[in-house]
Protein backbone atom coordinates (compact mmCIF):
# COMPACT_ATOMS: atom_id res chain seq x y z
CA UNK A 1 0.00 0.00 0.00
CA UNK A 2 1.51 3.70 -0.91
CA UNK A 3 2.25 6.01 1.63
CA UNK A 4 3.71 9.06 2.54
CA UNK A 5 6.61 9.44 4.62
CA UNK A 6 6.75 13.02 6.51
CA UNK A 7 9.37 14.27 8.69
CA UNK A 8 7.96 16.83 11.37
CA UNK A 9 10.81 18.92 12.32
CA UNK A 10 9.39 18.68 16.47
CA UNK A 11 10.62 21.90 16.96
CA UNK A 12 8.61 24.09 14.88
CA UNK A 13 5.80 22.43 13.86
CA UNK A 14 4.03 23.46 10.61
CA UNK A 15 0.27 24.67 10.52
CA UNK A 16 -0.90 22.02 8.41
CA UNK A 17 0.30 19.33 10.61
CA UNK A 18 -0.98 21.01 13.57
CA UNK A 19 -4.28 21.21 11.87
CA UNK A 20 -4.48 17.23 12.02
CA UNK A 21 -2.90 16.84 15.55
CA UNK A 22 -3.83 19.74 17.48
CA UNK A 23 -2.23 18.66 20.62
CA UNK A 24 1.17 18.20 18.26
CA UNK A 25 1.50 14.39 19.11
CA UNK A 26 3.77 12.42 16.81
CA UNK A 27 3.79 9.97 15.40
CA UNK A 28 0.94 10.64 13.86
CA UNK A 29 -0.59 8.10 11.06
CA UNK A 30 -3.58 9.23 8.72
CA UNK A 31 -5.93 6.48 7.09
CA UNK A 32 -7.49 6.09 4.16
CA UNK A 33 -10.44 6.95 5.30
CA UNK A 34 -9.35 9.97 7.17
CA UNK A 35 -9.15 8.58 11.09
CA UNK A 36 -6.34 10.23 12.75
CA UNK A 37 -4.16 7.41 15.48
CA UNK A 38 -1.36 9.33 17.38
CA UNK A 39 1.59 8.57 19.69
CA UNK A 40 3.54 5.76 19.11
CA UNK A 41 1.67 2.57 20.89
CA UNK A 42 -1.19 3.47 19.44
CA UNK A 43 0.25 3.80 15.84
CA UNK A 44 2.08 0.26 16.21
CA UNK A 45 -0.88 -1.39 17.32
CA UNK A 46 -2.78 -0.09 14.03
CA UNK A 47 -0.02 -1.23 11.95
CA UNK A 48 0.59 -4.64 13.66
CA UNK A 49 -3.06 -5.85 13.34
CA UNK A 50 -5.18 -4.14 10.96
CA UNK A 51 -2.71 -2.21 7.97
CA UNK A 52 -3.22 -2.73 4.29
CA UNK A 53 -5.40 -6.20 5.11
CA UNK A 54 -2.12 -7.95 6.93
CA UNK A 55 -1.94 -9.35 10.56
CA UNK A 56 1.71 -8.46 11.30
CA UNK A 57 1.20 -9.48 15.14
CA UNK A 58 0.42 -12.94 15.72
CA UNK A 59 -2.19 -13.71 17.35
CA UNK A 60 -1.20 -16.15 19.80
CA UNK A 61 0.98 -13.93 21.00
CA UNK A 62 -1.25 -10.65 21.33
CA UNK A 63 -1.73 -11.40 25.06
CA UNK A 64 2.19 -11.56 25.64
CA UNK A 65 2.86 -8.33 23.24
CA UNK A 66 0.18 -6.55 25.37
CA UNK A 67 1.29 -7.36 28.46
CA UNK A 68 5.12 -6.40 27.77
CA UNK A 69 3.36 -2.86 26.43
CA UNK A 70 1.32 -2.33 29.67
CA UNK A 71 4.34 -2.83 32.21
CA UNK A 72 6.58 -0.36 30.07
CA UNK A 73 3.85 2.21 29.84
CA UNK A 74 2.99 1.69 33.62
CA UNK A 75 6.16 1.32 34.81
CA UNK A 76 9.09 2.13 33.22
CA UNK A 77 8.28 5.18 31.31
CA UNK A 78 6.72 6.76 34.18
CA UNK A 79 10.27 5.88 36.59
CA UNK A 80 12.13 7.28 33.39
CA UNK A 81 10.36 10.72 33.60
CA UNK A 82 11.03 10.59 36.89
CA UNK A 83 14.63 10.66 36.21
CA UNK A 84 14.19 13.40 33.56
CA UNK A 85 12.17 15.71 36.49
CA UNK A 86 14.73 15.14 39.41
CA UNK A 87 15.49 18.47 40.82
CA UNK A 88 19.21 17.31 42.25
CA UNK A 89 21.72 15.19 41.66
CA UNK A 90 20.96 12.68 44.93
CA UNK A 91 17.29 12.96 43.75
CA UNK A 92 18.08 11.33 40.01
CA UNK A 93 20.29 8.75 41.93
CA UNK A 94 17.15 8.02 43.92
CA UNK A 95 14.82 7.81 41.01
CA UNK A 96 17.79 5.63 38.95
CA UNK A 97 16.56 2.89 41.50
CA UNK A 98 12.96 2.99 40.92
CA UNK A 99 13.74 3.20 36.97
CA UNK A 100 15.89 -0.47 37.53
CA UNK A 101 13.31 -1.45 39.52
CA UNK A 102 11.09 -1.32 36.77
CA UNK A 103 13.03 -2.74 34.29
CA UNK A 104 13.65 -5.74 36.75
CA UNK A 105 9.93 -6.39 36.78
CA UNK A 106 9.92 -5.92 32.86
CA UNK A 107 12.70 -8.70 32.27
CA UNK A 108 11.39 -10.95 35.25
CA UNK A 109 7.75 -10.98 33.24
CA UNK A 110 9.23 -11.67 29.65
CA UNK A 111 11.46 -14.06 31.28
CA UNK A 112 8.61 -15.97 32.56
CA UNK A 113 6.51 -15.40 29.46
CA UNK A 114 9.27 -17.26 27.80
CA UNK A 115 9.37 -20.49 29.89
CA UNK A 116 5.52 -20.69 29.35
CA UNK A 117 5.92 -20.77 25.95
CA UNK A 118 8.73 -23.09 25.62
CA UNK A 119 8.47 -25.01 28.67
């Protein structure tokens, strides 16, 4: 299916892409039939199950996929922003350990995802 490939230079918009995504959320993927899907997860998903009549996520492991997307977005993102809002130095060091402690929970469930597959 043809497409068009636009780079938004983030730092100064343009009007007419601002006119689709008001809020200035990228990525930002238009449809045929003119629904608008922003921000990244959201954009994947559309791509991975429904784009141009393919099912590029399969779906035995949808469950496993969503799961692994739910932790980061509940977990780790949040403890990253953390990071990015500390105030001091000892603060960031503090919020490093919450970060790891999410990404420990993120490994220990695809770890165990695994060895219920396989095992």
């Amino acid at each position: 299916m043809p497409f068009d490939h636009v780079i938004i230079d983030l730092a100064q918009k343009p009007a007419e892409f601002l006119q689709l995504s008001p809020t200035g959320l990228v990525p930002l993927l238009q449809l045929q039939d003119g629904t608008l899907v922003t921000e990244s997860i959201p954009v994947s998903r559309k791509v991975a199950t429904s784009f141009a009549g393919q099912q590029l996520r399969p779906p035995r492991d949808a469950a496993t996929i969503e799961n692994f997307i739910n932790l980061w977005t509940e977990r780790v993102e949040p403890a990253y922003y953390e990071i990015l809002r500390a105030a001091s130095e000892p603060q960031a060091r503090f919020t490093t350990v919450g970060y790891l402690g999410a990404l420990s929970a993120v490994e220990e469930a695809l770890f165990s995802s695994a060895s219920r597959t396989t095992g």
